[in-house]
N, C-alpha and C. Protein backbone atom coordinates (compact mmCIF):
# COMPACT_ATOMS: atom_id res chain seq x y z
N UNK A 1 -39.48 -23.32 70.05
CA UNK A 1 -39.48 -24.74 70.40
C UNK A 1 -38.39 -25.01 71.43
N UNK A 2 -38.42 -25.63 71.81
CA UNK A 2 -37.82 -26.18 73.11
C UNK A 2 -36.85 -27.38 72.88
N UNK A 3 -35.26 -27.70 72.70
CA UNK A 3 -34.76 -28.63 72.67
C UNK A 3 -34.61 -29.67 73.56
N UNK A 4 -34.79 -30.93 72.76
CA UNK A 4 -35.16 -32.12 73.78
C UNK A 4 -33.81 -32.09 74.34
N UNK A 5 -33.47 -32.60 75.48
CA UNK A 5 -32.44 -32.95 76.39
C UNK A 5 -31.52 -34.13 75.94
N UNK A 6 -30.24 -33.46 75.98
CA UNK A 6 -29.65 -34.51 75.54
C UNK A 6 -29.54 -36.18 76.21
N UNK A 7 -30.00 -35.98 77.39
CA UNK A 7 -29.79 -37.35 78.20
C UNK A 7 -31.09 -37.90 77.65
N UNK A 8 -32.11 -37.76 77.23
CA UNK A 8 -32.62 -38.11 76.91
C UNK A 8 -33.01 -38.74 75.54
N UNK A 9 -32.39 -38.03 74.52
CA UNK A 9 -32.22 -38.79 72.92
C UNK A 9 -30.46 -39.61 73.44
N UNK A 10 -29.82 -39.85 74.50
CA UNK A 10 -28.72 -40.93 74.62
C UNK A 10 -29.31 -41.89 75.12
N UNK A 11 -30.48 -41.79 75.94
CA UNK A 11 -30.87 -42.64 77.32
C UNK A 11 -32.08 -43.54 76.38
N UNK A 12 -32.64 -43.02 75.29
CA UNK A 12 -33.39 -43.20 74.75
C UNK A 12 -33.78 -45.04 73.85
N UNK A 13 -32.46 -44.68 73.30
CA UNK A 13 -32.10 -46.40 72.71
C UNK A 13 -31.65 -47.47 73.61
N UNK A 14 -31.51 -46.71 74.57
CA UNK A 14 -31.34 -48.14 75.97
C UNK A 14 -32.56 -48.88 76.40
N UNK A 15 -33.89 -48.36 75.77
CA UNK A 15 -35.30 -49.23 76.08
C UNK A 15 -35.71 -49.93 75.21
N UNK A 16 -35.06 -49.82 73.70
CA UNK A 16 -35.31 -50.22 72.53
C UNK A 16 -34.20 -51.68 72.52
N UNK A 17 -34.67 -52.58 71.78
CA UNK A 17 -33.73 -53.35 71.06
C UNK A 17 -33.81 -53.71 69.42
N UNK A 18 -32.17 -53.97 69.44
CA UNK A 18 -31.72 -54.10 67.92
C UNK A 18 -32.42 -54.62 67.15
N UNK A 19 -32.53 -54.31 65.66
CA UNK A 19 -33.69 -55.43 64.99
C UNK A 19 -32.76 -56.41 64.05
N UNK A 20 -33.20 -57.24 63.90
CA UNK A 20 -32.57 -58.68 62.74
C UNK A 20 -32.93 -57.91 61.50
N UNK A 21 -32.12 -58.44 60.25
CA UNK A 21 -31.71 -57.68 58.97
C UNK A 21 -32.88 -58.87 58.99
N UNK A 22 -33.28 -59.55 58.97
CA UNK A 22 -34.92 -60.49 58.25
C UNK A 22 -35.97 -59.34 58.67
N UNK A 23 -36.36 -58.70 59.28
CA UNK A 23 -37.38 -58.20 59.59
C UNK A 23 -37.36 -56.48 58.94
N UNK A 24 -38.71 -56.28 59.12
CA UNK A 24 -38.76 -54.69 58.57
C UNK A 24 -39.18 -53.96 60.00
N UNK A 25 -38.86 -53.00 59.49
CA UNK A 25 -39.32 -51.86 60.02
C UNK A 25 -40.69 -50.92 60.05
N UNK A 26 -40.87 -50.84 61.71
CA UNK A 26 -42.54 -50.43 61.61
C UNK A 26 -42.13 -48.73 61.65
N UNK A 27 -42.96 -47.97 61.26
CA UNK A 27 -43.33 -46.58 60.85
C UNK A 27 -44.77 -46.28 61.93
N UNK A 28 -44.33 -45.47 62.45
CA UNK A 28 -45.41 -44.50 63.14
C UNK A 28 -46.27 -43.63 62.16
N UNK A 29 -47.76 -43.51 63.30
CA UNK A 29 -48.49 -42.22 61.80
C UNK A 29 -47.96 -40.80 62.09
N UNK A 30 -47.44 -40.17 61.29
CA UNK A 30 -47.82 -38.84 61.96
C UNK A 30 -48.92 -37.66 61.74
N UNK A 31 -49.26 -36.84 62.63
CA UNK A 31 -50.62 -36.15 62.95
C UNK A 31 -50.34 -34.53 61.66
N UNK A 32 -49.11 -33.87 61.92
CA UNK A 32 -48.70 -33.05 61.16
C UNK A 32 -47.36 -32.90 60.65
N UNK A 33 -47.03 -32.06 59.75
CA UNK A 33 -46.15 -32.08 58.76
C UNK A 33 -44.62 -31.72 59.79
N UNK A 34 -43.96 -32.03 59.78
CA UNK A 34 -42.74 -31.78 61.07
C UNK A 34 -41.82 -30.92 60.79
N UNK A 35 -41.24 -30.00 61.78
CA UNK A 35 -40.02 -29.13 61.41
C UNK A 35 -38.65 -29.62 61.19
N UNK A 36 -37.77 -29.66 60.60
CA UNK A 36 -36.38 -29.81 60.48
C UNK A 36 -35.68 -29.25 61.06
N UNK A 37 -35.75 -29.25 62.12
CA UNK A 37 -34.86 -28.37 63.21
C UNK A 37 -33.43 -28.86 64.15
N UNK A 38 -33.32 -30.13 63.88
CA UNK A 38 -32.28 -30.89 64.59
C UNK A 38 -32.60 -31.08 65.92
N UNK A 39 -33.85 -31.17 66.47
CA UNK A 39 -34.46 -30.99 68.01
C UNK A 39 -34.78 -32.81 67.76
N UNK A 40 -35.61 -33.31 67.16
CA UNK A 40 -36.16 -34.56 67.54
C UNK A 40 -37.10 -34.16 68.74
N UNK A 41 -37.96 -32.99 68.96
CA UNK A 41 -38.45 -32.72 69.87
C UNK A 41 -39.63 -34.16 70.80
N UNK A 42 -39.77 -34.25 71.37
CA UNK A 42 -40.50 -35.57 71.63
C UNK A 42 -41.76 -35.46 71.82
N UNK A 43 -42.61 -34.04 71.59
CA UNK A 43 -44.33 -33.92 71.35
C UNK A 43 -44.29 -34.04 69.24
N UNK A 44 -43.23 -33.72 69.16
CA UNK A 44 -43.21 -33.94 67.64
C UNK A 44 -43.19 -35.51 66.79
N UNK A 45 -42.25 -36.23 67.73
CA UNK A 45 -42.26 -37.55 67.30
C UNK A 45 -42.57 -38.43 68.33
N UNK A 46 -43.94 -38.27 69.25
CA UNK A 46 -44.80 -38.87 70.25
C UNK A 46 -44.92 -40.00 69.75
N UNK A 47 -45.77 -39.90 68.11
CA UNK A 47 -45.88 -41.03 67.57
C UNK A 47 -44.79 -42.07 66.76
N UNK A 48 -43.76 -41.94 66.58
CA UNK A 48 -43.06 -42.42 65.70
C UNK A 48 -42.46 -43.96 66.54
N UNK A 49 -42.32 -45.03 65.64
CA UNK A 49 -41.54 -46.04 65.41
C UNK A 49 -40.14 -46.18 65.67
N UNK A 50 -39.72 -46.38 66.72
CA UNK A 50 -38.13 -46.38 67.29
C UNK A 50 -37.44 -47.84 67.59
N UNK A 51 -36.36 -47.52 66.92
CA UNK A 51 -35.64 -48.54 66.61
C UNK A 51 -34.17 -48.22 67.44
N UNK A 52 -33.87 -49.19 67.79
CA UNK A 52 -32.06 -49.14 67.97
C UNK A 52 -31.10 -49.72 66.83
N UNK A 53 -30.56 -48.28 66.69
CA UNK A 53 -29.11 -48.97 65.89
C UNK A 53 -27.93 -49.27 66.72
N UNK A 54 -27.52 -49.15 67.74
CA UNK A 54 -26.66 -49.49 68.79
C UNK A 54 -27.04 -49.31 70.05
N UNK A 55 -26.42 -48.95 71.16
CA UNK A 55 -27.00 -48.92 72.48
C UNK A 55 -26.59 -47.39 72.43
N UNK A 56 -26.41 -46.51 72.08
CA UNK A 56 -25.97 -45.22 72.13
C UNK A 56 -26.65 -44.32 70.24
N UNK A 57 -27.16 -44.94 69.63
CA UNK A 57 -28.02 -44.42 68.28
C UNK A 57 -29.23 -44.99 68.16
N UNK A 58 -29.79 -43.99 68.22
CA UNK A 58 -31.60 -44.64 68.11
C UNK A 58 -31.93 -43.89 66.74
N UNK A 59 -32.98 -44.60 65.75
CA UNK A 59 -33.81 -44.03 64.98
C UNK A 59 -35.15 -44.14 64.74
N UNK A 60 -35.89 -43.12 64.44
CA UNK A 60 -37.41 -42.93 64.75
C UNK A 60 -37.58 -42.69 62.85
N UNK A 61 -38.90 -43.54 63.35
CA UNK A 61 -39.69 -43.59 62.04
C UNK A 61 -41.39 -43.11 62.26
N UNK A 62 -41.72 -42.48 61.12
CA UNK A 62 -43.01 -41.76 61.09
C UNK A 62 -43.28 -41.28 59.67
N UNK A 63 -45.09 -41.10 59.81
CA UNK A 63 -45.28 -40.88 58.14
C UNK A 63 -46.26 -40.30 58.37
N UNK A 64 -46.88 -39.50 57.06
CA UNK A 64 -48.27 -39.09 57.11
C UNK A 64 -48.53 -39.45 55.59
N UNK A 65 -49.36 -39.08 55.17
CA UNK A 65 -49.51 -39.27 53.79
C UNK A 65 -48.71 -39.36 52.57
N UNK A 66 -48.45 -38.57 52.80
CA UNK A 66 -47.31 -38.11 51.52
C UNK A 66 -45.74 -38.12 52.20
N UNK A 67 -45.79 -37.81 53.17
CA UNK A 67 -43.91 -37.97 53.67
C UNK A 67 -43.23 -38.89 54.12
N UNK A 68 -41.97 -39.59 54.26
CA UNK A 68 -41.86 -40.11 55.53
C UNK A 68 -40.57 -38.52 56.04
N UNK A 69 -40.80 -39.92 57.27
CA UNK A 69 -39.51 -38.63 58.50
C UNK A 69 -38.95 -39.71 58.93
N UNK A 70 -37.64 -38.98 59.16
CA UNK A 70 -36.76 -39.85 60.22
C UNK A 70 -35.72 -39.11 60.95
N UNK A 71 -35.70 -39.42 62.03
CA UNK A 71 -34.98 -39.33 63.16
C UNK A 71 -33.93 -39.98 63.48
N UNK A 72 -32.48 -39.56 63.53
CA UNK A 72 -31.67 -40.10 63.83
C UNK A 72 -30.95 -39.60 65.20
N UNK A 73 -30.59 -39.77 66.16
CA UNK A 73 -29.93 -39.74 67.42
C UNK A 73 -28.88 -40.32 67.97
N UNK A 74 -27.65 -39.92 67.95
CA UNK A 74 -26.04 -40.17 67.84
C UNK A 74 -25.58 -39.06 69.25
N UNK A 75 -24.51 -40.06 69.78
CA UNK A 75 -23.57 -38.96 70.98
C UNK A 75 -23.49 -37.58 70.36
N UNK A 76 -23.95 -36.97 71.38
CA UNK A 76 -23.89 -35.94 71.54
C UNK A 76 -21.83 -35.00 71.14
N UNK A 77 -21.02 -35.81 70.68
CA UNK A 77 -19.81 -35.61 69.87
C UNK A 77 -20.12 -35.88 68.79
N UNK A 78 -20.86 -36.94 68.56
CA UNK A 78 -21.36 -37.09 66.57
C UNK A 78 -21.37 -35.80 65.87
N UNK A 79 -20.90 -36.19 64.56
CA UNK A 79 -21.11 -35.03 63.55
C UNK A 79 -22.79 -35.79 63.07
N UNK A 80 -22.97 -36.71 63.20
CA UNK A 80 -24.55 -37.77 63.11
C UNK A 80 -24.74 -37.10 61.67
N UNK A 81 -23.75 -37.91 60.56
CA UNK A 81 -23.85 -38.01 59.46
C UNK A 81 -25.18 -39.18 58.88
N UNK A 82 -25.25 -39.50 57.36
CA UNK A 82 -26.69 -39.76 57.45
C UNK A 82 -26.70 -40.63 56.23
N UNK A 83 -26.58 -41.58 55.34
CA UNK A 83 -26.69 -42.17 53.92
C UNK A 83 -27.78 -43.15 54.16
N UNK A 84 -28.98 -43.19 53.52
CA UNK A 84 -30.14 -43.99 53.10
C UNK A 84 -29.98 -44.74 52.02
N UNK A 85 -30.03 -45.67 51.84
CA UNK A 85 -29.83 -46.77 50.66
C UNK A 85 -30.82 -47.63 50.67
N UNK A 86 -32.10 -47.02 49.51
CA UNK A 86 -33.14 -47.85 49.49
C UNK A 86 -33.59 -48.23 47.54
N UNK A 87 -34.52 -48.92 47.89
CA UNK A 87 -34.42 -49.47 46.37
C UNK A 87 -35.84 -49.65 46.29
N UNK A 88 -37.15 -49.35 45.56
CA UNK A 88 -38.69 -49.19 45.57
C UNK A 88 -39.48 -50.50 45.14
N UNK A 89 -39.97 -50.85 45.53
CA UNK A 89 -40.86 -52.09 45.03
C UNK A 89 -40.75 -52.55 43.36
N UNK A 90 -41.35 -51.14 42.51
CA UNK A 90 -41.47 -50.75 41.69
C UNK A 90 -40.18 -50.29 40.45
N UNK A 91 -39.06 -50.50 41.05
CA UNK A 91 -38.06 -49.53 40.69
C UNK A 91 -36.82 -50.34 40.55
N UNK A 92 -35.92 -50.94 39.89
CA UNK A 92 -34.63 -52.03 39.46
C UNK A 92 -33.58 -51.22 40.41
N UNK A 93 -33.73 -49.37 39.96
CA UNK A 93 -31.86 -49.11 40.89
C UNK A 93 -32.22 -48.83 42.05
N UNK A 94 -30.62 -48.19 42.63
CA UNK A 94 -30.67 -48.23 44.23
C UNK A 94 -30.07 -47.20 43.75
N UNK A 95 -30.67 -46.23 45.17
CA UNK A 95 -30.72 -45.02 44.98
C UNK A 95 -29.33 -44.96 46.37
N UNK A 96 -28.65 -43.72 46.46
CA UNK A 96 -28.47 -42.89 47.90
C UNK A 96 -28.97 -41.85 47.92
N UNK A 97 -28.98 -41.68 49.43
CA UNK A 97 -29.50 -40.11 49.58
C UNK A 97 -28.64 -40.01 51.04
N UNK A 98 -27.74 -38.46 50.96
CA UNK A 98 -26.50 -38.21 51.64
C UNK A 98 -26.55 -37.20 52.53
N UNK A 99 -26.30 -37.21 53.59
CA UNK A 99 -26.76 -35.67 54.84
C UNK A 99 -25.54 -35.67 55.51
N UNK A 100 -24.61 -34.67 55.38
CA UNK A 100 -23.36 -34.97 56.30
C UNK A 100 -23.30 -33.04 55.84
N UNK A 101 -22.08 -31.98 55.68
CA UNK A 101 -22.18 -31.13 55.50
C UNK A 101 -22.30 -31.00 54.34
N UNK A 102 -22.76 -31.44 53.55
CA UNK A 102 -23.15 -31.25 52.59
C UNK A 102 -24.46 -32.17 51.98
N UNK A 103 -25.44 -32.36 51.48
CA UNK A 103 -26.57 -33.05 50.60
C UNK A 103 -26.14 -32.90 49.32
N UNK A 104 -26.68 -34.61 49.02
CA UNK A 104 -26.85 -34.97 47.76
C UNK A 104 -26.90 -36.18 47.37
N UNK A 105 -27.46 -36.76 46.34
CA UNK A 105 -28.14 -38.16 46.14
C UNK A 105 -27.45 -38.74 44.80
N UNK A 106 -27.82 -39.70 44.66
CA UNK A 106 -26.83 -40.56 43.71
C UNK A 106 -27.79 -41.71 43.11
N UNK A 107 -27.34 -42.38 42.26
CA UNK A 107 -28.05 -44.08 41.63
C UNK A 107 -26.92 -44.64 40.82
N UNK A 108 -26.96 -46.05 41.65
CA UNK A 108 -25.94 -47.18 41.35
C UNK A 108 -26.34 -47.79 39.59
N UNK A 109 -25.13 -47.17 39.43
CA UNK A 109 -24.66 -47.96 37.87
C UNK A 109 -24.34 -49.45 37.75
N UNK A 110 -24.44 -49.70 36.96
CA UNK A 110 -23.73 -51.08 36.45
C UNK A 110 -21.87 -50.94 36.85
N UNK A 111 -21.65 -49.81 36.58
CA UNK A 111 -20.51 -49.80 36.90
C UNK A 111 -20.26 -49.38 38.46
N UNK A 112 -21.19 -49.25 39.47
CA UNK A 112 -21.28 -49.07 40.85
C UNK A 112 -21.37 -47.53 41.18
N UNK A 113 -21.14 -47.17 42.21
CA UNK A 113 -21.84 -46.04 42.58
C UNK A 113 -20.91 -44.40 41.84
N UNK A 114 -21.65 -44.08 41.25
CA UNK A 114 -21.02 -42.57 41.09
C UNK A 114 -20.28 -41.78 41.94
N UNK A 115 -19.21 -40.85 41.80
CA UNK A 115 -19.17 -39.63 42.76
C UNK A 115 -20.23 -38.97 43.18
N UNK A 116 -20.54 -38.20 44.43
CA UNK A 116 -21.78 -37.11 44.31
C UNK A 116 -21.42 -35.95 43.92
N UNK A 117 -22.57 -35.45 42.96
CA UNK A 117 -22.63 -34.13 42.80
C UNK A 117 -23.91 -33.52 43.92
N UNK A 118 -23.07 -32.53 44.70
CA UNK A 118 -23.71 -32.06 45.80
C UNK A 118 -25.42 -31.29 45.64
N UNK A 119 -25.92 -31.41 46.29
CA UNK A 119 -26.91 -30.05 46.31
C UNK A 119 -27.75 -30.31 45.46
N UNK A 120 -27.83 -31.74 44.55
CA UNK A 120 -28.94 -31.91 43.70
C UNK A 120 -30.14 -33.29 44.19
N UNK A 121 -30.45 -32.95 45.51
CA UNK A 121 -31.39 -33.65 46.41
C UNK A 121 -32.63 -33.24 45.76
N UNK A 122 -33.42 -33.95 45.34
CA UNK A 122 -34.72 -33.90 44.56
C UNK A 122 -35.91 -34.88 45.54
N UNK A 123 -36.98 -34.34 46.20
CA UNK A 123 -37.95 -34.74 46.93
C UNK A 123 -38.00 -34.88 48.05
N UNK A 124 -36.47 -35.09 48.65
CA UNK A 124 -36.29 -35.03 50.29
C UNK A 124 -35.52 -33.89 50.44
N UNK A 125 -35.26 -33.98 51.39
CA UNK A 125 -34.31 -33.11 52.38
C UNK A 125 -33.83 -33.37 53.54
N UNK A 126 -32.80 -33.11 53.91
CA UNK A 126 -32.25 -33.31 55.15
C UNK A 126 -31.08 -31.69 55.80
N UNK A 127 -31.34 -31.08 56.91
CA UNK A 127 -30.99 -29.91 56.80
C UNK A 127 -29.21 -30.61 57.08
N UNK A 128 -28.18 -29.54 56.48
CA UNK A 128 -26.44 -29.77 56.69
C UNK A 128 -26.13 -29.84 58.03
N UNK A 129 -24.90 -30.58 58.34
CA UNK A 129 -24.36 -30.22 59.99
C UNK A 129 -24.15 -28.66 59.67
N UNK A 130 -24.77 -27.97 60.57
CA UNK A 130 -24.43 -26.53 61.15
C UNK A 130 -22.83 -25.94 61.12
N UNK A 131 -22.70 -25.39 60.29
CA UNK A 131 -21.12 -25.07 59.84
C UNK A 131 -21.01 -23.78 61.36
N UNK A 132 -19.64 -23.33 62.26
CA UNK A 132 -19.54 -22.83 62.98
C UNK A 132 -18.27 -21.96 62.92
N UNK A 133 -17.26 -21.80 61.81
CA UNK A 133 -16.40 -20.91 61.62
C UNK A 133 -15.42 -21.86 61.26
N UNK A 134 -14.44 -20.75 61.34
CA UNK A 134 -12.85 -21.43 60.43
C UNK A 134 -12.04 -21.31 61.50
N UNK A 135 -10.85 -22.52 61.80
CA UNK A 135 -10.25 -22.53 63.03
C UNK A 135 -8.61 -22.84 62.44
N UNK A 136 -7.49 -21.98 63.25
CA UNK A 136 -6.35 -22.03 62.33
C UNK A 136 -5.95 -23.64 63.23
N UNK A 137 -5.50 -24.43 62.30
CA UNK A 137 -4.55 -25.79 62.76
C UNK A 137 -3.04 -25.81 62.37
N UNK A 138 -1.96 -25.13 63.05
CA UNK A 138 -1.27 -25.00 62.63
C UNK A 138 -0.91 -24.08 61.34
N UNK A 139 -0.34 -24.88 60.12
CA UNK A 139 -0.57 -23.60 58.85
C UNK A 139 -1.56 -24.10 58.57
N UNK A 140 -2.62 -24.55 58.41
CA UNK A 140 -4.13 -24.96 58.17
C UNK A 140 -5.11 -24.62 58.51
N UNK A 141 -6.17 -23.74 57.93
CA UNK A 141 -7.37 -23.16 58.56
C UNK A 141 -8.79 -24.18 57.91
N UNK A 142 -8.90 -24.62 59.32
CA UNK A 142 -10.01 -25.62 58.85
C UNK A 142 -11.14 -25.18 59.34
N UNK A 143 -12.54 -25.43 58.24
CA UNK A 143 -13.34 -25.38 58.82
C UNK A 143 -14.47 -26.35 60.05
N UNK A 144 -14.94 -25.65 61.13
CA UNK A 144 -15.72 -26.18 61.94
C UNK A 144 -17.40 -26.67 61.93
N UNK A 145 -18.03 -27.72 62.61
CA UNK A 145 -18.66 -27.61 62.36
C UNK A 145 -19.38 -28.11 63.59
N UNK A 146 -20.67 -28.39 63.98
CA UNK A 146 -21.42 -28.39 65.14
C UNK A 146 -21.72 -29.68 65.58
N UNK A 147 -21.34 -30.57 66.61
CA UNK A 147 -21.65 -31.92 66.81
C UNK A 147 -22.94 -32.01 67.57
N UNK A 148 -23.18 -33.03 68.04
CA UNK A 148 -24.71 -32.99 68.65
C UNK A 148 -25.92 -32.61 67.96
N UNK A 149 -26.10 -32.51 67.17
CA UNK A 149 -27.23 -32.07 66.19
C UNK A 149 -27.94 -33.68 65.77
N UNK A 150 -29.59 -33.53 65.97
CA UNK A 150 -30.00 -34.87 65.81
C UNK A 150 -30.11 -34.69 64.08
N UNK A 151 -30.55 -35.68 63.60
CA UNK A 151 -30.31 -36.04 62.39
C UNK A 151 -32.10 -36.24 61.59
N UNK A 152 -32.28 -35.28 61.08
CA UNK A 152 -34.16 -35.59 60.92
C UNK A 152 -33.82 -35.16 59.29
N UNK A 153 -35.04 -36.11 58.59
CA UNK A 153 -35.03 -35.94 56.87
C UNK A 153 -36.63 -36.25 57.00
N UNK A 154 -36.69 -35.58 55.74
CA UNK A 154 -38.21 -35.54 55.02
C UNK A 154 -38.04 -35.94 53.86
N UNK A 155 -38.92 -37.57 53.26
CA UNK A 155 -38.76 -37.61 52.08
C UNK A 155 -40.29 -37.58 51.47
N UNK A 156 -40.44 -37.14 50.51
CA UNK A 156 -41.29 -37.71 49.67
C UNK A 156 -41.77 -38.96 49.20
N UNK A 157 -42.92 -39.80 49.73
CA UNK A 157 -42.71 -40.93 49.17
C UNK A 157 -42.76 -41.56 47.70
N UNK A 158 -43.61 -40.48 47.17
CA UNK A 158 -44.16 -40.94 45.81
C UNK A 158 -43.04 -40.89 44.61
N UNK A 159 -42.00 -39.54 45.29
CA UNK A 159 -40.74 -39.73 44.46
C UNK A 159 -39.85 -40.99 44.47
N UNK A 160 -40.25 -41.84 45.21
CA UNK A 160 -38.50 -42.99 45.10
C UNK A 160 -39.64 -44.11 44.63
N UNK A 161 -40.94 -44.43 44.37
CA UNK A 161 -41.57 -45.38 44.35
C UNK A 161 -41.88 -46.23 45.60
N UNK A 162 -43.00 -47.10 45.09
CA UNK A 162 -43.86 -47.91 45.90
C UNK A 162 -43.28 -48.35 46.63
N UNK A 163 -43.75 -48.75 48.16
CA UNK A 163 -43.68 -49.87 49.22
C UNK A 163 -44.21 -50.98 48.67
N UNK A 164 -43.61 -52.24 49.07
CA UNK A 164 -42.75 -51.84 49.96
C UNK A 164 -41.15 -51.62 49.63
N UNK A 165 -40.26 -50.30 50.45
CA UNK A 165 -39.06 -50.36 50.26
C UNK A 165 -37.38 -51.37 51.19
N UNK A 166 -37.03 -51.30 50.31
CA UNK A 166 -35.79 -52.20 50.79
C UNK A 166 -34.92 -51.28 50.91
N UNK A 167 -34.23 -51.28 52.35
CA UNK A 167 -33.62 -49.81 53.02
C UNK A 167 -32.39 -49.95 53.97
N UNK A 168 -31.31 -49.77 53.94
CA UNK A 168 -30.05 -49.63 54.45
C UNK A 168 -29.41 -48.15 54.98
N UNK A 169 -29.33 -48.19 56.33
CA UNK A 169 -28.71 -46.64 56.43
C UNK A 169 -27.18 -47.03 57.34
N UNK A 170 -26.07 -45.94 56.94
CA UNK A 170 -25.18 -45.99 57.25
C UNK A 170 -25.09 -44.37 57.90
N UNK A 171 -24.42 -44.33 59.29
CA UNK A 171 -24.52 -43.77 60.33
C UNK A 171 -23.55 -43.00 60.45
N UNK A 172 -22.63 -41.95 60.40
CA UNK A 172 -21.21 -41.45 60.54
C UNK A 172 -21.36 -40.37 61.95
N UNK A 173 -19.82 -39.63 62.01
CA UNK A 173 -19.63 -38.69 62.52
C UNK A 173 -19.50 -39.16 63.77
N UNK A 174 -18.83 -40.47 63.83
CA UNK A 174 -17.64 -40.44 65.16
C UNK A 174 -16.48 -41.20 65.01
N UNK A 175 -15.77 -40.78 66.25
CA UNK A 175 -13.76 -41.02 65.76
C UNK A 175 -14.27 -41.68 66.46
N UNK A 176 -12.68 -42.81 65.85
CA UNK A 176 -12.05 -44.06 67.17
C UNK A 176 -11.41 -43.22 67.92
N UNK A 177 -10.85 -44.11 68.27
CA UNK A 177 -9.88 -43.59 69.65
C UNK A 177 -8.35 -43.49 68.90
N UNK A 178 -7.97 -43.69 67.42
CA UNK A 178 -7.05 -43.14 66.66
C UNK A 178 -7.76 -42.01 66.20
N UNK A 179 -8.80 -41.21 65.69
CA UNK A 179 -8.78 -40.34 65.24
C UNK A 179 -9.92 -40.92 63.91
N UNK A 180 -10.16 -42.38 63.90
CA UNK A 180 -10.77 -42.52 62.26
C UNK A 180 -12.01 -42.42 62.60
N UNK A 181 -12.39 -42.04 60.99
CA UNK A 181 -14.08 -41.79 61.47
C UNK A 181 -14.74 -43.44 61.57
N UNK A 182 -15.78 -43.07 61.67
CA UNK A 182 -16.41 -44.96 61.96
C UNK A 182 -18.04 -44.57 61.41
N UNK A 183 -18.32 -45.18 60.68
CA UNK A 183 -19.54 -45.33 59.48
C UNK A 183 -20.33 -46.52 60.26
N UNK A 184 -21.38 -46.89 60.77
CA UNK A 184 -21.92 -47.96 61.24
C UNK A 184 -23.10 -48.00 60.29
N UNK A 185 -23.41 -49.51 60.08
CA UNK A 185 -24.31 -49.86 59.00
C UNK A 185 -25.54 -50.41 59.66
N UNK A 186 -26.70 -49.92 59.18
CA UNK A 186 -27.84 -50.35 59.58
C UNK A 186 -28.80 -51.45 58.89
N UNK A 187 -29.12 -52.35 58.54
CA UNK A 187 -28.75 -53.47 59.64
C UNK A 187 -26.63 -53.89 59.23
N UNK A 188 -26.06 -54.06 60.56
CA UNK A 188 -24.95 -54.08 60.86
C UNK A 188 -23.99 -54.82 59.59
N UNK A 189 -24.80 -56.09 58.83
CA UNK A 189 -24.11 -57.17 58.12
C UNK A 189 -24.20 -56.57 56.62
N UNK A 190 -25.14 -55.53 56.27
CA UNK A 190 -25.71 -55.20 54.96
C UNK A 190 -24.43 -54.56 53.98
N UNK A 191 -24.41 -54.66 52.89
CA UNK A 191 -23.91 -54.23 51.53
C UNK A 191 -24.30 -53.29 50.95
N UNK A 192 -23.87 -51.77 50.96
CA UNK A 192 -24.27 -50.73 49.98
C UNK A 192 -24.89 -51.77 48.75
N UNK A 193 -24.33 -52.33 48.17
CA UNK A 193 -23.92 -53.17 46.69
C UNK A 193 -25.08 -54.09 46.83
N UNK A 194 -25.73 -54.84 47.95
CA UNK A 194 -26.66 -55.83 47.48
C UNK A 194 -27.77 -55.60 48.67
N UNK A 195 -28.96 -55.24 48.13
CA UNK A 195 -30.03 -54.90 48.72
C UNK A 195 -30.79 -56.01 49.48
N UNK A 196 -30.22 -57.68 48.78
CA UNK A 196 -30.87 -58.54 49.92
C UNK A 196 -30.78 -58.66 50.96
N UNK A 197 -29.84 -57.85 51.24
CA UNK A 197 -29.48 -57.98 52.83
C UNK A 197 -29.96 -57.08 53.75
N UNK A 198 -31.18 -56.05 53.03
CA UNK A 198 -31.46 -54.73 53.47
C UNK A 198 -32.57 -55.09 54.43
N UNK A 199 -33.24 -54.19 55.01
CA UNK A 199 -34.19 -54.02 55.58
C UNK A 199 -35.57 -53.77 55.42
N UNK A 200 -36.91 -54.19 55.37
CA UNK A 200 -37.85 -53.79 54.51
C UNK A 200 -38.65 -52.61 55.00
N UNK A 201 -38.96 -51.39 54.27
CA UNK A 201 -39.64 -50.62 55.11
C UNK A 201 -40.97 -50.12 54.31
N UNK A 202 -42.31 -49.99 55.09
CA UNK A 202 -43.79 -49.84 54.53
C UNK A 202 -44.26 -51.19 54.14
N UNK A 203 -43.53 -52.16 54.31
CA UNK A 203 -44.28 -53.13 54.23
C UNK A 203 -45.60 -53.73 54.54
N UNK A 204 -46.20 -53.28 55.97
CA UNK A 204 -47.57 -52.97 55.77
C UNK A 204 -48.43 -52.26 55.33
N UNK A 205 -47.95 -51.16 54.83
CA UNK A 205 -48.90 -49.75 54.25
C UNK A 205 -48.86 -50.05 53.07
């Protein structure tokens, strides 16, 4: 396969505009089952539903029967970390589901959100940032890991319950200009903690 160009998943959300936290989100069909490759190749997601989360992060939506997919696209410095926060028609909790170097999913308690225990992702997937070696920092050997990598998950739909879903994603894997990381929330005003403020997604299907 052939990786899409980076000027092109940056240049990409500059044709799109932002959506209002009142409105949902449309989903593309898709034709076949998609690779997880960190490409976002663009004969792969021809069909998909693209949205802007800023003028520099775009995300693509697409489904076929049984899956959805999504596409996420962050500067090419992003570690383009990944948290989904959706809650099922059908279903009282709110779930996460977590893609950064590590996977793993969670459900909000009464007493609010758990720690994660890693690696126990059940129905989706999302592949890890690409780990790249150990680098000495002084007396500190830290490990590295690969920026620029687009951000693609496969979930199952039938596992989280019915559409339509109510859906929040929070965006990571870039510094300020001190050094902090910066988490951007999708739609911008929304609450891990209160789902009215979320986004609706499958609402027509």
């Amino acid at each position: 396969m052939r990786a899409l160009p980076l000027l092109f998943c940056s240049s990409l959300s500059l044709l799109l505009s932002p959506l209002a936290s009142a409105e949902s989100l449309s989903i593309g069909r898709s034709e076949s089952i998609l690779l997880l490759d960190g490409r976002c190749e663009a004969a792969e997601w021809r069909h998909a539903a693209r949205h802007a989360v800023t003028d520099r992060i775009a995300l693509r939506l697409q489904q076929d029967a049984r899956y959805l997919y999504l596409c996420v696209t962050s500067p090419e410095d992003s570690m383009n970390t990944l948290d989904i926060y959706l809650q099922a028609a059908d279903r009282p909790e709110l779930m996460n589901l977590h893609a950064s170097a590590q996977v793993g999913q969670r459900v909000r308690s009464d007493a609010g959100w758990p720690e994660y225990q890693w690696w126990n992702h059940d129905g989706w997937y999302s592949p890890a940032v690409p780990f790249t070696g150990m680098q000495r920092d002084g007396e500190r050997t830290q490990a590295r890991f690969k920026p620029g990598v687009a951000r693609e998950v496969q979930i199952d739909k039938a596992r989280f319950g019915a559409y339509p879903w109510r859906v929040m994603f929070q965006i990571g894997g870039e510094r300020d200009a001190e050094g902090h990381w910066i988490n951007r929330s999708f739609p911008a005003d929304a609450s891990e903690d209160d789902p009215s403020g979320w986004l609706m997604l499958g609402a027509a299907d």
